[in-house]
PDB file of N, CA and C in Angstrom:
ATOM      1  N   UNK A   1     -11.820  12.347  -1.052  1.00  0.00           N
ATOM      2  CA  UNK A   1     -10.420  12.111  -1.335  1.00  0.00           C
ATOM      3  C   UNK A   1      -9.886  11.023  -0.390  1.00  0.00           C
ATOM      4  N   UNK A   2      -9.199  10.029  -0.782  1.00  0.00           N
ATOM      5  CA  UNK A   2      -9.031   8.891  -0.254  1.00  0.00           C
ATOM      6  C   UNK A   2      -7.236   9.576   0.587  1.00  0.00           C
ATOM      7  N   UNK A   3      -7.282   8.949   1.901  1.00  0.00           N
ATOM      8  CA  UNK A   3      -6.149   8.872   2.732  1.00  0.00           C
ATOM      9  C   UNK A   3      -4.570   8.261   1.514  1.00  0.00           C
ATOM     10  N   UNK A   4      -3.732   8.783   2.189  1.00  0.00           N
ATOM     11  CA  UNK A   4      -2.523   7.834   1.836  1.00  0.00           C
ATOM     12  C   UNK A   4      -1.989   6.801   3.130  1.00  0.00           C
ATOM     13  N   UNK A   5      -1.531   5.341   2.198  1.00  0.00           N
ATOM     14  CA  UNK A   5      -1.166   5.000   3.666  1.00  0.00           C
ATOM     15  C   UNK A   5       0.401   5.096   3.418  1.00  0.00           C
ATOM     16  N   UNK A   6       1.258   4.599   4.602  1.00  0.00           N
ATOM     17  CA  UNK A   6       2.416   5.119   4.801  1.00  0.00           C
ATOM     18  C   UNK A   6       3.194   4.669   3.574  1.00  0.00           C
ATOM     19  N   UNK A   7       2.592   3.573   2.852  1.00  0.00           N
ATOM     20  CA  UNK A   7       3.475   3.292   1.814  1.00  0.00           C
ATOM     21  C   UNK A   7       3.382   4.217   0.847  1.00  0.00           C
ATOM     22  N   UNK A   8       2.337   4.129   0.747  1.00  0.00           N
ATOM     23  CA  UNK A   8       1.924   5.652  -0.687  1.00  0.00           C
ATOM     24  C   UNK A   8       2.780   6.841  -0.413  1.00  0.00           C
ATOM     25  N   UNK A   9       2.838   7.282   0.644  1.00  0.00           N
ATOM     26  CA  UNK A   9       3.216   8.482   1.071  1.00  0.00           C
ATOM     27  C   UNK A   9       5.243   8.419   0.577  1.00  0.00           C
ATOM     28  N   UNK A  10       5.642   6.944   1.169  1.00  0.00           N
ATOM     29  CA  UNK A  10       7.412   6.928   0.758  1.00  0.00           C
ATOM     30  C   UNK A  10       6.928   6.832  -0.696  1.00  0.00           C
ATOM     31  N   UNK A  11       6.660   5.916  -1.258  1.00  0.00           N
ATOM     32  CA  UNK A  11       6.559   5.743  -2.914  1.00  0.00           C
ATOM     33  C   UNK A  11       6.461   7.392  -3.672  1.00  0.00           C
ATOM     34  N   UNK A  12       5.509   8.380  -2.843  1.00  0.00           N
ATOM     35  CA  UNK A  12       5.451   9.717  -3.151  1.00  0.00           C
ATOM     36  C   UNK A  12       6.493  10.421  -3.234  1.00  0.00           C
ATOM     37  N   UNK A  13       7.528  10.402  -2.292  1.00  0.00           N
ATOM     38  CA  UNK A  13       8.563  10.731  -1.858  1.00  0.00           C
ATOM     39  C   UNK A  13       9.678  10.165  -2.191  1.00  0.00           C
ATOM     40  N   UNK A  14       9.811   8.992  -2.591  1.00  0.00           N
ATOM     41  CA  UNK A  14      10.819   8.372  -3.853  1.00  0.00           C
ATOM     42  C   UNK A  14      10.399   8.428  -5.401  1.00  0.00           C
ATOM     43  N   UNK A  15       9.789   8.645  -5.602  1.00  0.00           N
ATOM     44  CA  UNK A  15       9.347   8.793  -6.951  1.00  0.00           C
ATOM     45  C   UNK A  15      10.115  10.236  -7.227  1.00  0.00           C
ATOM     46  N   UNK A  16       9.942  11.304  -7.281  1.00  0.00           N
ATOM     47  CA  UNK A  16      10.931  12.426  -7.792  1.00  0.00           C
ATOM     48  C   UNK A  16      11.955  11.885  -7.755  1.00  0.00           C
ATOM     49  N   UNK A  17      12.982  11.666  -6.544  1.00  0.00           N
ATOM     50  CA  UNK A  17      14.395  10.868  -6.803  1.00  0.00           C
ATOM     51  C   UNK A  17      14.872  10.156  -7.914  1.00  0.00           C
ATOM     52  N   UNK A  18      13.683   8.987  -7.744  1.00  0.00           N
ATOM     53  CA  UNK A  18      13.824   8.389  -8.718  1.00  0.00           C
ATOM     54  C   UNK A  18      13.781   8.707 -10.147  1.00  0.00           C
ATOM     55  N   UNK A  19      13.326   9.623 -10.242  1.00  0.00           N
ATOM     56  CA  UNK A  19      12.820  10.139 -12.032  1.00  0.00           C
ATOM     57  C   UNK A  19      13.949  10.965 -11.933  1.00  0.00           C
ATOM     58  N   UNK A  20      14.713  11.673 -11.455  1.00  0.00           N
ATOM     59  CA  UNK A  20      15.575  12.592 -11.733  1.00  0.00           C
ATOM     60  C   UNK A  20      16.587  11.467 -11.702  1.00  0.00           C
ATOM     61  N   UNK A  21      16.954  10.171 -11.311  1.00  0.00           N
ATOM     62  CA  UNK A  21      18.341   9.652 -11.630  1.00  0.00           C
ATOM     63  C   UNK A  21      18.016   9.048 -13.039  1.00  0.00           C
ATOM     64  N   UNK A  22      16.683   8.774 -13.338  1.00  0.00           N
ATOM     65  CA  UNK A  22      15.868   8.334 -14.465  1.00  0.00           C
ATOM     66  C   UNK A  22      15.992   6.994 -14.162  1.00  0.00           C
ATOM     67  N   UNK A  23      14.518   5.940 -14.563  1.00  0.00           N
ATOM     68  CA  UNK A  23      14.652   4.295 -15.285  1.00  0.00           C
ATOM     69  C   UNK A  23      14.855   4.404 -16.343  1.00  0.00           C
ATOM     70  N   UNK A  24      15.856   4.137 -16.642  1.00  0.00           N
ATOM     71  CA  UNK A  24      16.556   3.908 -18.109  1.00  0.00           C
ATOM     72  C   UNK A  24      16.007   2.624 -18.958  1.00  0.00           C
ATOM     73  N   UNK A  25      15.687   1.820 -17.908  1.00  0.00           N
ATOM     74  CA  UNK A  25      15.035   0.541 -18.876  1.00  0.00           C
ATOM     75  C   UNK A  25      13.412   0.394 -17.930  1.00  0.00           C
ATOM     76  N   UNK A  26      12.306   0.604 -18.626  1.00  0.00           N
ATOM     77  CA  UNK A  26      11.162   0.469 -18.612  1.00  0.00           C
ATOM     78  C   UNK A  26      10.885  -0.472 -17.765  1.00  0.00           C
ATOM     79  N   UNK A  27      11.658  -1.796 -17.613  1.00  0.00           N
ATOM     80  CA  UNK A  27      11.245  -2.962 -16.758  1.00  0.00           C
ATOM     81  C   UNK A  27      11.695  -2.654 -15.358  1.00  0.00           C
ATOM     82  N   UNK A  28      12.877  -1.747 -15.392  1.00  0.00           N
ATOM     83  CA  UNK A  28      13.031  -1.036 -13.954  1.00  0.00           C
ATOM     84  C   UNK A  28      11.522  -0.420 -13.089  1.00  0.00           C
ATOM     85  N   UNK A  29      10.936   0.407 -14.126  1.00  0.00           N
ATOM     86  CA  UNK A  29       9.630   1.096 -14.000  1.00  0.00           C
ATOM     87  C   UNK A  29       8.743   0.421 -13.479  1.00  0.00           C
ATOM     88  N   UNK A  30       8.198  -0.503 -14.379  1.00  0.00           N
ATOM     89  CA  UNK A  30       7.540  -1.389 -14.279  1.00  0.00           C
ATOM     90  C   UNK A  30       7.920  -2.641 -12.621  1.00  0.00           C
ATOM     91  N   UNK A  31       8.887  -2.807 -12.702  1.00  0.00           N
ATOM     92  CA  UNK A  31       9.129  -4.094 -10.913  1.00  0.00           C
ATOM     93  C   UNK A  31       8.823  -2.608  -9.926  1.00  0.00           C
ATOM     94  N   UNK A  32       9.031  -1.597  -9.954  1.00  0.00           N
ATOM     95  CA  UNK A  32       9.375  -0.092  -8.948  1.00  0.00           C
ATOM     96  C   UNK A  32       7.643  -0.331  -8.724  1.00  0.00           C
ATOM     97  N   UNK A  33       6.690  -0.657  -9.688  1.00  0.00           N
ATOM     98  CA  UNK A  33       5.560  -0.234  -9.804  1.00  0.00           C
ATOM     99  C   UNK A  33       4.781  -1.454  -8.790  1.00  0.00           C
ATOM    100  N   UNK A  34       5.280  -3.103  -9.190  1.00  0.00           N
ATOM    101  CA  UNK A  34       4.854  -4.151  -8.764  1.00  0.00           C
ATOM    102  C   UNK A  34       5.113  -3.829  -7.403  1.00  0.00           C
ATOM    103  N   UNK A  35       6.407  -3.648  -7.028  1.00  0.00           N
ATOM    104  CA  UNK A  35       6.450  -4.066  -5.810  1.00  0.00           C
ATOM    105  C   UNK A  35       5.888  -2.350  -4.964  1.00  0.00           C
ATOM    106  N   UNK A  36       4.991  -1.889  -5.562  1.00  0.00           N
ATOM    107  CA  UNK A  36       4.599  -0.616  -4.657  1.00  0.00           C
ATOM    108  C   UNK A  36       3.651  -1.464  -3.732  1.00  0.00           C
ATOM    109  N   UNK A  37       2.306  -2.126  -5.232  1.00  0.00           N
ATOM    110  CA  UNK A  37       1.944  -2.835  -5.471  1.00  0.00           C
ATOM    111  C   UNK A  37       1.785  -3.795  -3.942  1.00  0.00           C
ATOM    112  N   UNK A  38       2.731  -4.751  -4.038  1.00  0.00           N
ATOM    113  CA  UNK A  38       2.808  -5.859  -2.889  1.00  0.00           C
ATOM    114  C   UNK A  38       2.999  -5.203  -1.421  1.00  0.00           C
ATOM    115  N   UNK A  39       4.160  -3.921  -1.983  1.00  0.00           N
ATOM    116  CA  UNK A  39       3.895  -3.303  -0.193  1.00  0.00           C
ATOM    117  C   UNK A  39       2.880  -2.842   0.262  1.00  0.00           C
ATOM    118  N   UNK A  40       2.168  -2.646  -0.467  1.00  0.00           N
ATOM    119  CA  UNK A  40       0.236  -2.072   0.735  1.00  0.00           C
ATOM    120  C   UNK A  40      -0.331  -3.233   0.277  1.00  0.00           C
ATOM    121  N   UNK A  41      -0.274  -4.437  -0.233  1.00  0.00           N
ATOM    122  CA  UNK A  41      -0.872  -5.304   0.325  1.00  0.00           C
ATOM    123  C   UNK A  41      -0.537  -5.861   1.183  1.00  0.00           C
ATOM    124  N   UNK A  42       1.020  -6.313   1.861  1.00  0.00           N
ATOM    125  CA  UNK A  42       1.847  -6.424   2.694  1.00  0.00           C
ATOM    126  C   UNK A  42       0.697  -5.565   3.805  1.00  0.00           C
ATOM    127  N   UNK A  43       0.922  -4.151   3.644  1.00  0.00           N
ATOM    128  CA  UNK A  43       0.851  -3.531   4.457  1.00  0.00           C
ATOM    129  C   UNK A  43      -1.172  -3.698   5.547  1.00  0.00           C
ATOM    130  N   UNK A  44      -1.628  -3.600   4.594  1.00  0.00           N
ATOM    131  CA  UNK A  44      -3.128  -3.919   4.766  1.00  0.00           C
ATOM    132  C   UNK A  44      -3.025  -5.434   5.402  1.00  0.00           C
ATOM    133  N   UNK A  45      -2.379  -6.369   4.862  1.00  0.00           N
ATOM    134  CA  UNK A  45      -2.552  -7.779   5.791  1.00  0.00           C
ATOM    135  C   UNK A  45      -2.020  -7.391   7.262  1.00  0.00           C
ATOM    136  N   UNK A  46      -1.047  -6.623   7.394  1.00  0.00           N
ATOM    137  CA  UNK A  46      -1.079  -6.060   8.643  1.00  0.00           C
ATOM    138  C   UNK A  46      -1.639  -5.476   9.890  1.00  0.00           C
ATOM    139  N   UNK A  47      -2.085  -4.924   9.373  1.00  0.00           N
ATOM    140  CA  UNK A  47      -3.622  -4.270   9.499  1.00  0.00           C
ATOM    141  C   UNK A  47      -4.818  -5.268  10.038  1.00  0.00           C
ATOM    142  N   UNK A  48      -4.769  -5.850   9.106  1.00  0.00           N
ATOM    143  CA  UNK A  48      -5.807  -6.749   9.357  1.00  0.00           C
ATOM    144  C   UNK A  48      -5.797  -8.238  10.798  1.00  0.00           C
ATOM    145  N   UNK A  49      -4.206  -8.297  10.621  1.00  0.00           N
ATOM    146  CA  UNK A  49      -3.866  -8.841  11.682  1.00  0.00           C
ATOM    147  C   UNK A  49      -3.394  -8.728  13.090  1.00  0.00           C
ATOM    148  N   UNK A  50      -2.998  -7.298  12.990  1.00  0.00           N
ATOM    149  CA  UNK A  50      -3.063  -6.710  14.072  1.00  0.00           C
ATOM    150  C   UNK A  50      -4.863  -6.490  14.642  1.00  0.00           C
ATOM    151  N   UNK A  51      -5.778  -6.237  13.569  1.00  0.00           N
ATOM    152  CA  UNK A  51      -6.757  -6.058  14.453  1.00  0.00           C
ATOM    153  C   UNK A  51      -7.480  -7.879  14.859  1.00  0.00           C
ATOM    154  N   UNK A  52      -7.376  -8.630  14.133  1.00  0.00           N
ATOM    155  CA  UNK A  52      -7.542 -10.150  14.691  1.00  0.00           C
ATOM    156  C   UNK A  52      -6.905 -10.267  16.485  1.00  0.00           C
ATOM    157  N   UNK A  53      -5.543  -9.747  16.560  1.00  0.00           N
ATOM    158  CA  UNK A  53      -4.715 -10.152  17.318  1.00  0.00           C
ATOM    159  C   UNK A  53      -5.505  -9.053  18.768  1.00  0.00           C
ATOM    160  N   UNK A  54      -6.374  -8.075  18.282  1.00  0.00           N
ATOM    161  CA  UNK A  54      -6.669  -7.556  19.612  1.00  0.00           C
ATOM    162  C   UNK A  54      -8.355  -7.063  19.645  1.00  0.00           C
ATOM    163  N   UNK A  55      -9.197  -7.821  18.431  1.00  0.00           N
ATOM    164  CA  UNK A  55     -10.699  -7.827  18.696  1.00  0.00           C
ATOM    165  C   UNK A  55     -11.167  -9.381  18.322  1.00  0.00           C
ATOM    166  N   UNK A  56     -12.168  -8.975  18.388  1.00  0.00           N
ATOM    167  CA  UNK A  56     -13.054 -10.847  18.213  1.00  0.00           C
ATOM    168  C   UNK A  56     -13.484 -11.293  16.816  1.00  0.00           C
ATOM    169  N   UNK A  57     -13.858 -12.068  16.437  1.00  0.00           N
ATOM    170  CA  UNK A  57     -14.217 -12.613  15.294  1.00  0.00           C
ATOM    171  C   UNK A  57     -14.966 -11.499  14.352  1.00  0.00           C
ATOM    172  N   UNK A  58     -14.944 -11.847  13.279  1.00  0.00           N
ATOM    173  CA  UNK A  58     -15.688 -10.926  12.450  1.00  0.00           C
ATOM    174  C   UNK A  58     -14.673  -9.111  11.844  1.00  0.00           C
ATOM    175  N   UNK A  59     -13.978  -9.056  12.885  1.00  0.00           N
ATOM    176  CA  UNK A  59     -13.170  -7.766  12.305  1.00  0.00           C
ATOM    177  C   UNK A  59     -12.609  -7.633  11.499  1.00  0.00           C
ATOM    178  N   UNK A  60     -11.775  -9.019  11.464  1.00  0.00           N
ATOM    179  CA  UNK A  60     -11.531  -8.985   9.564  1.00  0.00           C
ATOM    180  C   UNK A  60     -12.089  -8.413   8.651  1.00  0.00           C
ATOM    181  N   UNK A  61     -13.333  -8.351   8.653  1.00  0.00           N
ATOM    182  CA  UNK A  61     -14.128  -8.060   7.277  1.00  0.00           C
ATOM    183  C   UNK A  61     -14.061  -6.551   7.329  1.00  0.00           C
ATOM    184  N   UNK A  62     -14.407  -6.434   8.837  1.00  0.00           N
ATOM    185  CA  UNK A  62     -14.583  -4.480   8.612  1.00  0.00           C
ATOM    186  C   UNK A  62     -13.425  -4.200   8.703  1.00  0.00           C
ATOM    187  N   UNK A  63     -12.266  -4.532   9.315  1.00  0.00           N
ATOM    188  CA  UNK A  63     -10.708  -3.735   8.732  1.00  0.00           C
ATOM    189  C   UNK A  63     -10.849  -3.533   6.670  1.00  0.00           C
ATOM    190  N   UNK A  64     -10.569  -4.718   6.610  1.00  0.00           N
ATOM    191  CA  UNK A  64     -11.001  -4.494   5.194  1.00  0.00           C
ATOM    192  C   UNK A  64     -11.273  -3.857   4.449  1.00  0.00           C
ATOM    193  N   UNK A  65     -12.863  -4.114   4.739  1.00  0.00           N
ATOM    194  CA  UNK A  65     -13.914  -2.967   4.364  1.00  0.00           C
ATOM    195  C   UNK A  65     -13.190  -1.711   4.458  1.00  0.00           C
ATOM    196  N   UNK A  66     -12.896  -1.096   5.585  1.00  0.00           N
ATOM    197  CA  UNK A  66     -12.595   0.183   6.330  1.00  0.00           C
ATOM    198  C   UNK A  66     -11.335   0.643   5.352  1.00  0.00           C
ATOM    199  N   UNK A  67     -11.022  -0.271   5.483  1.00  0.00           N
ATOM    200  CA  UNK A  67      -8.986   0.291   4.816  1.00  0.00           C
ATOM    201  C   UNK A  67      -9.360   0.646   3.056  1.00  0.00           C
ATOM    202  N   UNK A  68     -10.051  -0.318   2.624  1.00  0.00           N
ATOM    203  CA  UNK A  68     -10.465  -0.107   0.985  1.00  0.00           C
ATOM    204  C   UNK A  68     -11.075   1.390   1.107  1.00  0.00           C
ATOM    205  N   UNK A  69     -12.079   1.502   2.090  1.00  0.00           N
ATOM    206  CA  UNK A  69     -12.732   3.087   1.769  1.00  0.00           C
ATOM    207  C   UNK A  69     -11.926   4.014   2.270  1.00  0.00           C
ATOM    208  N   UNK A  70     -11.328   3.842   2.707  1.00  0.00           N
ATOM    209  CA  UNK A  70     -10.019   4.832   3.618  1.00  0.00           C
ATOM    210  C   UNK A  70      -8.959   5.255   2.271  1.00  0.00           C
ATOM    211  N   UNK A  71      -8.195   4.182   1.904  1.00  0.00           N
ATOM    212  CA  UNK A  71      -7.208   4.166   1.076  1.00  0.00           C
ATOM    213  C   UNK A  71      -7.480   3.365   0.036  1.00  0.00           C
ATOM    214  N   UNK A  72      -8.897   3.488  -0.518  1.00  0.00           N
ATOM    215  CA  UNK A  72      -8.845   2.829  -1.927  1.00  0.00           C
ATOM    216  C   UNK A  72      -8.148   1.545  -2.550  1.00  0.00           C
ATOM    217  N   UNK A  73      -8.498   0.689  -1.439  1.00  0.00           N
ATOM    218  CA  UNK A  73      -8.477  -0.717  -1.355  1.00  0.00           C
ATOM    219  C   UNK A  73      -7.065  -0.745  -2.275  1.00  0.00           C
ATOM    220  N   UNK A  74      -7.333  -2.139  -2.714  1.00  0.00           N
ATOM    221  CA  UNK A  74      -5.820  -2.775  -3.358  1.00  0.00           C
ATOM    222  C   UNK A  74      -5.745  -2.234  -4.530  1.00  0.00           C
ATOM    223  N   UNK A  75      -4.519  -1.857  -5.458  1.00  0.00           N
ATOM    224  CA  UNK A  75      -4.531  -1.121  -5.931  1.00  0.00           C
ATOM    225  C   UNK A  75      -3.376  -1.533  -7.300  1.00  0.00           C
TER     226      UNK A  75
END
Protein backbone atom coordinates (compact mmCIF):
# COMPACT_ATOMS: atom_id res chain seq x y z
CA UNK A 1 0.00 0.00 0.00
CA UNK A 2 1.53 3.12 -1.19
CA UNK A 3 2.09 6.22 1.51
CA UNK A 4 0.00 9.46 1.10
CA UNK A 5 1.89 12.54 0.67
CA UNK A 6 0.71 15.65 2.42
CA UNK A 7 -1.09 16.71 -0.58
CA UNK A 8 -3.12 13.56 -0.98
CA UNK A 9 -3.91 13.54 2.50
CA UNK A 10 -5.65 17.67 2.26
CA UNK A 11 -7.21 16.67 -1.23
CA UNK A 12 -8.65 13.60 1.12
CA UNK A 13 -9.89 15.89 3.48
CA UNK A 14 -11.39 18.46 1.07
CA UNK A 15 -12.96 16.25 -1.07
CA UNK A 16 -16.11 15.37 1.32
CA UNK A 17 -16.54 19.25 1.76
CA UNK A 18 -16.41 19.62 -1.40
CA UNK A 19 -19.02 17.02 -2.63
CA UNK A 20 -21.44 18.01 -0.01
CA UNK A 21 -21.47 21.83 -1.31
CA UNK A 22 -21.51 19.81 -4.74
CA UNK A 23 -19.53 20.78 -8.43
CA UNK A 24 -22.34 21.79 -10.10
CA UNK A 25 -20.48 22.17 -13.36
CA UNK A 26 -18.19 19.15 -14.22
CA UNK A 27 -15.32 21.53 -15.37
CA UNK A 28 -15.22 22.66 -11.70
CA UNK A 29 -14.43 18.77 -11.10
CA UNK A 30 -12.33 18.34 -13.55
CA UNK A 31 -9.55 21.93 -12.81
CA UNK A 32 -10.19 20.50 -8.63
CA UNK A 33 -8.68 17.28 -10.27
CA UNK A 34 -5.73 19.07 -12.50
CA UNK A 35 -4.56 21.07 -10.07
CA UNK A 36 -4.38 18.04 -7.35
CA UNK A 37 -2.48 16.87 -10.12
CA UNK A 38 0.29 19.85 -10.31
CA UNK A 39 0.39 20.05 -6.45
CA UNK A 40 2.42 16.69 -5.89
CA UNK A 41 4.25 17.41 -8.71
CA UNK A 42 4.98 20.81 -7.23
CA UNK A 43 5.39 18.92 -4.28
CA UNK A 44 7.92 16.00 -5.35
CA UNK A 45 10.15 18.79 -7.24
CA UNK A 46 10.54 19.79 -3.76
CA UNK A 47 11.66 17.01 -2.57
CA UNK A 48 13.90 16.53 -4.96
CA UNK A 49 15.48 19.81 -4.39
CA UNK A 50 15.72 19.94 -1.10
CA UNK A 51 17.66 16.71 -1.33
CA UNK A 52 20.17 18.32 -4.24
CA UNK A 53 20.50 21.28 -1.78
CA UNK A 54 21.93 18.91 1.08
CA UNK A 55 23.58 15.57 -0.74
CA UNK A 56 25.92 15.16 -3.78
CA UNK A 57 25.33 14.42 -7.26
CA UNK A 58 23.33 11.60 -8.34
CA UNK A 59 20.39 11.90 -5.58
CA UNK A 60 18.17 13.17 -7.84
CA UNK A 61 17.52 10.00 -9.37
CA UNK A 62 17.02 8.06 -6.08
CA UNK A 63 14.67 10.82 -4.50
CA UNK A 64 12.71 10.07 -7.46
CA UNK A 65 12.97 6.70 -7.68
CA UNK A 66 12.16 6.59 -3.82
CA UNK A 67 9.11 9.05 -3.84
CA UNK A 68 7.41 7.08 -7.05
CA UNK A 69 7.67 3.75 -4.86
CA UNK A 70 6.68 5.48 -1.71
CA UNK A 71 3.71 7.45 -3.16
CA UNK A 72 3.11 6.07 -6.51
CA UNK A 73 4.99 8.41 -8.53
CA UNK A 74 3.13 11.13 -10.64
CA UNK A 75 -0.14 10.62 -10.86
Amino acid sequence: MKKQTAVEWLFAHLLPFLNDNGFADPLENEHFFKCLAEAKLMEKKQMIQFGESVCQDGFEEYVAETFDKTYGGEQ
